[in-house]
Protein backbone atom coordinates (compact mmCIF):
# COMPACT_ATOMS: atom_id res chain seq x y z
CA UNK A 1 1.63 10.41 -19.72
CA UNK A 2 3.41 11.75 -17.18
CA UNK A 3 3.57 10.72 -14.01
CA UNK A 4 4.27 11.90 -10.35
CA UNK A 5 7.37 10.15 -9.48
CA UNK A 6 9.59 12.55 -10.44
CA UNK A 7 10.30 16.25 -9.93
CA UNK A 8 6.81 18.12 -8.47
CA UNK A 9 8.18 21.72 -8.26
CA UNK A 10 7.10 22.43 -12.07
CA UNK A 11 3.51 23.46 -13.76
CA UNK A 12 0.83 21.26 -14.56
CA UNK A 13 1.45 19.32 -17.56
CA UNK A 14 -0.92 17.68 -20.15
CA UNK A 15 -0.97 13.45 -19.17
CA UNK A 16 -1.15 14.00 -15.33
CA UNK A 17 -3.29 13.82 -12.84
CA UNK A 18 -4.50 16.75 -10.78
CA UNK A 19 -7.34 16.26 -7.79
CA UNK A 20 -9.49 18.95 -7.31
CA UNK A 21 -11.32 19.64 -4.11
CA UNK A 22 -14.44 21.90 -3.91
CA UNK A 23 -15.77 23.95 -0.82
CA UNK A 24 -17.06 20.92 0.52
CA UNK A 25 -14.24 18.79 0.46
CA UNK A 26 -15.41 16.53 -2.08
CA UNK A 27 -12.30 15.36 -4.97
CA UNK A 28 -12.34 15.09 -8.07
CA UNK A 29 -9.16 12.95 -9.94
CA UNK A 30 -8.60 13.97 -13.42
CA UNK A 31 -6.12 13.29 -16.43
CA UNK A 32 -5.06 16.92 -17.88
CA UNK A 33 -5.48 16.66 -21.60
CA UNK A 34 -5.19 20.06 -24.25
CA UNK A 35 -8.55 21.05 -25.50
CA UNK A 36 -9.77 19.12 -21.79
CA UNK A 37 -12.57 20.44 -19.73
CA UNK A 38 -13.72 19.06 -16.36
CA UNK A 39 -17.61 19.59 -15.77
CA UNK A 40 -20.14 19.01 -12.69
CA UNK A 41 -23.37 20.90 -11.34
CA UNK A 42 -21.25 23.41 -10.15
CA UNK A 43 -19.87 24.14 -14.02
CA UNK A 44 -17.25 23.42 -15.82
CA UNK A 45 -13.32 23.67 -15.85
CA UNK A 46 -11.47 24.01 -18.81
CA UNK A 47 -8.08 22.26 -18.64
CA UNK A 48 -6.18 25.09 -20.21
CA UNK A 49 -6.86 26.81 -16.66
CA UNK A 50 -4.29 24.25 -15.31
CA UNK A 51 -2.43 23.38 -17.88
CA UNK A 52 1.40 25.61 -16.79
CA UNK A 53 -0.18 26.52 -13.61
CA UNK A 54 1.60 25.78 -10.20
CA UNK A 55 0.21 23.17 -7.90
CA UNK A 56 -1.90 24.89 -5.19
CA UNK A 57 -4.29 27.05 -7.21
CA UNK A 58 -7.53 28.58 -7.16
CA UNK A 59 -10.28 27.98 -9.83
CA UNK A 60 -13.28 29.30 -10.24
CA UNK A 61 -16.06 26.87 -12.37
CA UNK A 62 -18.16 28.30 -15.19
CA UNK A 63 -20.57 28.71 -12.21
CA UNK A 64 -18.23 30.86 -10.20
CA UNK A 65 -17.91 27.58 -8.05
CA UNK A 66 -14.27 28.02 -6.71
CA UNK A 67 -11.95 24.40 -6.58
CA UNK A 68 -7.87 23.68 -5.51
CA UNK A 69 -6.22 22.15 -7.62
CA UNK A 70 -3.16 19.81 -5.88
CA UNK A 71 -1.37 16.83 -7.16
CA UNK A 72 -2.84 13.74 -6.04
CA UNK A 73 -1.05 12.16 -3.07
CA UNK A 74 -0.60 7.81 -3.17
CA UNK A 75 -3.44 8.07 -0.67
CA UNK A 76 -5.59 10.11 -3.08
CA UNK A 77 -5.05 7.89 -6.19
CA UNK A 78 -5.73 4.81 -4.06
CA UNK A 79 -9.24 5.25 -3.09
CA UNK A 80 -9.61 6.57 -6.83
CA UNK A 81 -8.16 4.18 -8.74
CA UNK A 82 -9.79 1.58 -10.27
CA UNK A 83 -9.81 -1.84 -8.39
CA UNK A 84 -10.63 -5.37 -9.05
CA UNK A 85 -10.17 -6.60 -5.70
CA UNK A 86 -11.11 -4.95 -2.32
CA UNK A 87 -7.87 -2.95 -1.74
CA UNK A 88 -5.88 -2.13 1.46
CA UNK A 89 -6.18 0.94 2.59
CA UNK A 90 -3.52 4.31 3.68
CA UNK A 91 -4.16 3.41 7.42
CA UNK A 92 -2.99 -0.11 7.09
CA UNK A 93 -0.16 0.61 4.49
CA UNK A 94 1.77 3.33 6.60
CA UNK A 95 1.62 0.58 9.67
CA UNK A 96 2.84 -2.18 6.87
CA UNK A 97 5.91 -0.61 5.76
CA UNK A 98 7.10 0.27 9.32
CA UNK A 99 6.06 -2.83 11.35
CA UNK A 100 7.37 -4.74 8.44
CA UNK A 101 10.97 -2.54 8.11
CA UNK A 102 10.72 -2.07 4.17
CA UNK A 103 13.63 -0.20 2.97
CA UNK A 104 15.38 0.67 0.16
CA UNK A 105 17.52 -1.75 -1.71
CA UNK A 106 14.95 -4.87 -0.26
CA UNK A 107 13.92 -7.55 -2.11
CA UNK A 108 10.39 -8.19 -1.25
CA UNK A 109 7.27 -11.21 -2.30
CA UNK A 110 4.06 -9.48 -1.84
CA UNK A 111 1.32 -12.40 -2.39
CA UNK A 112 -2.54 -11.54 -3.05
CA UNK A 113 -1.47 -8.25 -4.68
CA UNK A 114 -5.15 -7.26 -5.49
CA UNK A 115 -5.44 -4.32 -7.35
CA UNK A 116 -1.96 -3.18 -6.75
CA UNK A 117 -2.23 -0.68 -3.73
CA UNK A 118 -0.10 -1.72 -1.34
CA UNK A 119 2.69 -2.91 -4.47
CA UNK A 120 2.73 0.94 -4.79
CA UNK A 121 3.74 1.92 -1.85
CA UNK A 122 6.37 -1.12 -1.59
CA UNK A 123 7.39 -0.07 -4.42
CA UNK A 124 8.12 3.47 -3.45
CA UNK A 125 10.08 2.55 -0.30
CA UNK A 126 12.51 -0.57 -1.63
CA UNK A 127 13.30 2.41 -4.27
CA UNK A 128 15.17 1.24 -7.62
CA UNK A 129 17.74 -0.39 -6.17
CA UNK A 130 14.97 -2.93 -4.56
CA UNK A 131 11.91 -5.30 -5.91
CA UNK A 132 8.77 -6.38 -6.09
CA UNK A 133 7.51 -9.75 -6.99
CA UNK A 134 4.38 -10.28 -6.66
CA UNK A 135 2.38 -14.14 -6.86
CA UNK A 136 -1.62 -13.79 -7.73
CA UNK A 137 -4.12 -16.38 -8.61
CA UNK A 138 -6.34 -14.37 -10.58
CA UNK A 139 -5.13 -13.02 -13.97
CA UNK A 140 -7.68 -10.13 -13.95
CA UNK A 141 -6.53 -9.07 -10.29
CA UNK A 142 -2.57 -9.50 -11.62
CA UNK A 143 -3.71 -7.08 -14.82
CA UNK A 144 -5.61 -4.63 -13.22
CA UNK A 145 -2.33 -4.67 -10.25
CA UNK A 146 0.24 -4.34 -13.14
CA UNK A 147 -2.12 -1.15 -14.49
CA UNK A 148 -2.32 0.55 -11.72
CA UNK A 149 1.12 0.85 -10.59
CA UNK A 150 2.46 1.63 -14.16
CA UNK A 151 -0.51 4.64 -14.32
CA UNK A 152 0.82 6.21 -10.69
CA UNK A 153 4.52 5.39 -10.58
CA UNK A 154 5.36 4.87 -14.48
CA UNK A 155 6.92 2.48 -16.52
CA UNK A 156 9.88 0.21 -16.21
CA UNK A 157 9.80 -0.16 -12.03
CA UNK A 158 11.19 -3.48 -10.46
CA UNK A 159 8.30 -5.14 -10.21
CA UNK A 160 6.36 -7.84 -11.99
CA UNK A 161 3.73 -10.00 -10.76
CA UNK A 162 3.16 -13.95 -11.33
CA UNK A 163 0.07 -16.20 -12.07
CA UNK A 164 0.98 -18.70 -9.02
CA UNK A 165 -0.30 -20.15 -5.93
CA UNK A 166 1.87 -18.98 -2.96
CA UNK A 167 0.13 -22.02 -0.93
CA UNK A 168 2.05 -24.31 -3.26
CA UNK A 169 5.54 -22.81 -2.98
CA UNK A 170 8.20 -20.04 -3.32
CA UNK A 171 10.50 -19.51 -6.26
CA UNK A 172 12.52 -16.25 -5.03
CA UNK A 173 15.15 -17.22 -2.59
CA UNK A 174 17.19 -14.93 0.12
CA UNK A 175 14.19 -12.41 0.17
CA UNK A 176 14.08 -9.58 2.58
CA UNK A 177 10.27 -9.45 3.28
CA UNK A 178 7.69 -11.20 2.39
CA UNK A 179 3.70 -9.63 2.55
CA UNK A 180 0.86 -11.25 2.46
CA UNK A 181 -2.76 -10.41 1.82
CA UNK A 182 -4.62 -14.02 1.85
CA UNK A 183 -7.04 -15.88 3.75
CA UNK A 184 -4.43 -18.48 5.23
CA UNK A 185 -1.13 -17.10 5.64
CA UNK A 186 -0.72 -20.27 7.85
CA UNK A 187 -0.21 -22.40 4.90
CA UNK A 188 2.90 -20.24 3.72
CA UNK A 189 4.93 -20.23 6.92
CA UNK A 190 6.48 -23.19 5.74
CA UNK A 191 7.56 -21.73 2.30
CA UNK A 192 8.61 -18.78 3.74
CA UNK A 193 10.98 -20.41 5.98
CA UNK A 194 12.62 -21.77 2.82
CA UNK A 195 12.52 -18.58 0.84
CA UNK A 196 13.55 -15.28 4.00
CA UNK A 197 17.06 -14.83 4.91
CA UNK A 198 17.66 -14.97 8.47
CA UNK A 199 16.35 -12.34 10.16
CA UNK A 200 13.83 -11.55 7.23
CA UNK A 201 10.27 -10.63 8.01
CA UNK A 202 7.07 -11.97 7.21
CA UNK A 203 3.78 -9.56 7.83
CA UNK A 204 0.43 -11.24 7.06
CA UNK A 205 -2.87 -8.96 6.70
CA UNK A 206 -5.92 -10.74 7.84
CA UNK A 207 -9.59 -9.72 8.65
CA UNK A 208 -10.69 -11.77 11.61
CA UNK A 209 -9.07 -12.80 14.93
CA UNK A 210 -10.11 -16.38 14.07
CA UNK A 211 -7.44 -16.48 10.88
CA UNK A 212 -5.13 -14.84 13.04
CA UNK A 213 -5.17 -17.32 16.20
CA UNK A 214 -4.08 -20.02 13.47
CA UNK A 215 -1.50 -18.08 11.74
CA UNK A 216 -0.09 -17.39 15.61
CA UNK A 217 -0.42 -21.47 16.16
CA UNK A 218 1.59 -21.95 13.22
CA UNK A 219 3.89 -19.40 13.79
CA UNK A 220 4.42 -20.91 17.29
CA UNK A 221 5.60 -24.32 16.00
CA UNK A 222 8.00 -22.55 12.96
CA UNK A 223 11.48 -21.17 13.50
CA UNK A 224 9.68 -17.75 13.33
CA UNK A 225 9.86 -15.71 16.89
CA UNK A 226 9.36 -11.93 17.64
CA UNK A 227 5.47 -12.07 16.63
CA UNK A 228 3.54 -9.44 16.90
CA UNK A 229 -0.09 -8.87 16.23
CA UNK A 230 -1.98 -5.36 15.83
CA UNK A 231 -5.13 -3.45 14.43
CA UNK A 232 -5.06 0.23 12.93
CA UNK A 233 -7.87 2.49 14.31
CA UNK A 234 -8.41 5.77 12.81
CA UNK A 235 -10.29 8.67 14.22
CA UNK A 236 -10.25 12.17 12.58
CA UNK A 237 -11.01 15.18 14.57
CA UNK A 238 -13.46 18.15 13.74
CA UNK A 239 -11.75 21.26 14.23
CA UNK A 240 -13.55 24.57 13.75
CA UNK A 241 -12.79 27.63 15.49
CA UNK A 242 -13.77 26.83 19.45
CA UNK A 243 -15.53 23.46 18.13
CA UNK A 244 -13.14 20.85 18.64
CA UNK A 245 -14.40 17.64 19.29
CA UNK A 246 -13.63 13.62 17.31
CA UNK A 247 -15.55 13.30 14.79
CA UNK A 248 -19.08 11.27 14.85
CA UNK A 249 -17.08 8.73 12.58
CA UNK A 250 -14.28 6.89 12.51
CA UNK A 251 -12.57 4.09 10.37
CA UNK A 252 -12.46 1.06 12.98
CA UNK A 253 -11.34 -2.07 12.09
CA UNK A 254 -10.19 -3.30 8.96
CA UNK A 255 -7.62 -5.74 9.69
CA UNK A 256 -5.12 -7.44 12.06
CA UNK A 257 -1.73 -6.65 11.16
CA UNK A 258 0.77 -9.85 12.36
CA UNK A 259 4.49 -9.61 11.89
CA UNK A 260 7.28 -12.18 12.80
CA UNK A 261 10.66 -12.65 11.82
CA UNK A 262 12.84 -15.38 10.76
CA UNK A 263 15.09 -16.28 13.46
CA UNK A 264 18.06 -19.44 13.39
CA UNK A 265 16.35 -22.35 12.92
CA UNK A 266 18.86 -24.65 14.38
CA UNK A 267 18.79 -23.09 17.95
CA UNK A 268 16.55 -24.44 20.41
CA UNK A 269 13.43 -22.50 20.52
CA UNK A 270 12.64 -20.03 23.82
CA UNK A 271 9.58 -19.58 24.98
CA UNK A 272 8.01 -16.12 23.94
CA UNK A 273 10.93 -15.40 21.84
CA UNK A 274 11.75 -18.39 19.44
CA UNK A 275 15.57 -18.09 19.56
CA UNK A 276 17.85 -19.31 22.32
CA UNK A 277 19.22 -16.74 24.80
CA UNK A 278 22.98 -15.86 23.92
CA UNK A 279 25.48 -16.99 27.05
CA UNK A 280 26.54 -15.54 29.85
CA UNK A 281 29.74 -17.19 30.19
């Protein structure tokens, strides 16, 4: 198969994935295949009409229903893919990789890793100089992760994923980051104390305020400073000529983001801050 990581200025190519969006904005994720076809009510597609055509074309169905054909974006194949576990979404994982700092070359524990959306965009920013290790309970969850990101990014990335209980401990030593998408983060603070580098962050996704007042209680008494906690609202606009106006619906809440970062823990802690002020003298 091939797969979107690498150069997009060619043609279509049998083994990838193209999305195509009809006049009413609904998408359609396929797998280009010779001999192919792609059918609805509004007809049918064959995949020779894609197959060493440039990204960004018009089609017209068997019906003369016309469709644009565009590679699918990491946003796209997320809320196509197929999941085990209730994934987290684009407007949470754009917020995750900046609040959190990944960057390329860091070495990164994501635990809960789900169906594998959020590995893939980890993935994409700690580049191949970087990793991803992720710890799940569920075997199913781990295989379905493990699928996923080898269907979208490809084989051979730095990243493998572990049947383990975060709650009991952390292997990986001098990490970067570490993420976490379980229902209480609290009981890894201590771990992750053990397992960051100074200065390393720790970014916990949670769904309600009551699992995030006791991660911020534990994160009060830990040699972690600098927290932070935040929720993602997203409202498109309609915008049609002279009609523009937010749309009637929006994606609200999903989760509380809460970030915090390793700071020395032999210093005496500071109010607000965690860390002793540097002196004066």
């Amino acid at each position: 198969m091939t797969h979107p990581t690498g150069n997009q200025h060619r043609p279509f190519r049998p083994g990838e994935r193209v999305l195509l969006i009809d006049s009413k904005a609904r998408r359609y994720m396929i797998t280009l295949a010779e001999g192919g076809s792609f059918s609805t009510h509004a007809g049918t597609i064959p995949h020779a009409d894609l197959i060493g055509r440039d990204e960004g074309i018009l089609l017209r169905s068997s019906h003369g229903a016309r469709l644009r054909a565009v590679r699918p974006t990491l946003s796209d194949f997320i809320l196509k893919m197929p999941r085990g576990a209730q994934v987290i979404y684009p407007k949470d994982i754009g917020p995750i990789l900046v609040l959190a700092d990944i960057f390329p070359g860091a070495r990164l524990l994501e635990a809960g890793v789900g169906s594998g959306a959020l590995s893939m965009a980890l993935l994409r920013a700690v580049g191949t100089e970087g990793s991803v290790v992720g710890y799940e309970l569920r075997e199913d969850f781990a295989a379905k992760a493990v699928k996923n990101v080898e269907s979208f990014l490809g084989p051979d990335q730095p990243y493998r994923v572990e049947l383990r209980d975060v709650y009991e401990g952390i292997e990986e030593a001098e990490l970067d980051r570490i993420v976490l998408d379980l229902p209480e983060p609290w009981r890894v603070v201590k771990h992750a104390t053990v397992a960051l580098r100074p200065g390393g962050i720790l970014l916990s996704y949670l769904p309600t305020i009551g699992q995030v007042a006791r991660l911020r209680e534990e994160l009060d008494g830990s040699p972690f400073g600098l927290a932070e906690t935040l929720e993602v609202l997203q409202r498109t606009w309609h915008v049609e000529g002279q009609s523009v106006r937010p749309d009637h619906r929006m994606v609200a809440h999903t989760g509380f983001l809460t970030v915090a970062r390793l700071l020395d823990p032999d210093l005496p802690e500071v109010p607000g801050f965690g860390v002793a002020p540097e002196s004066t003298v």
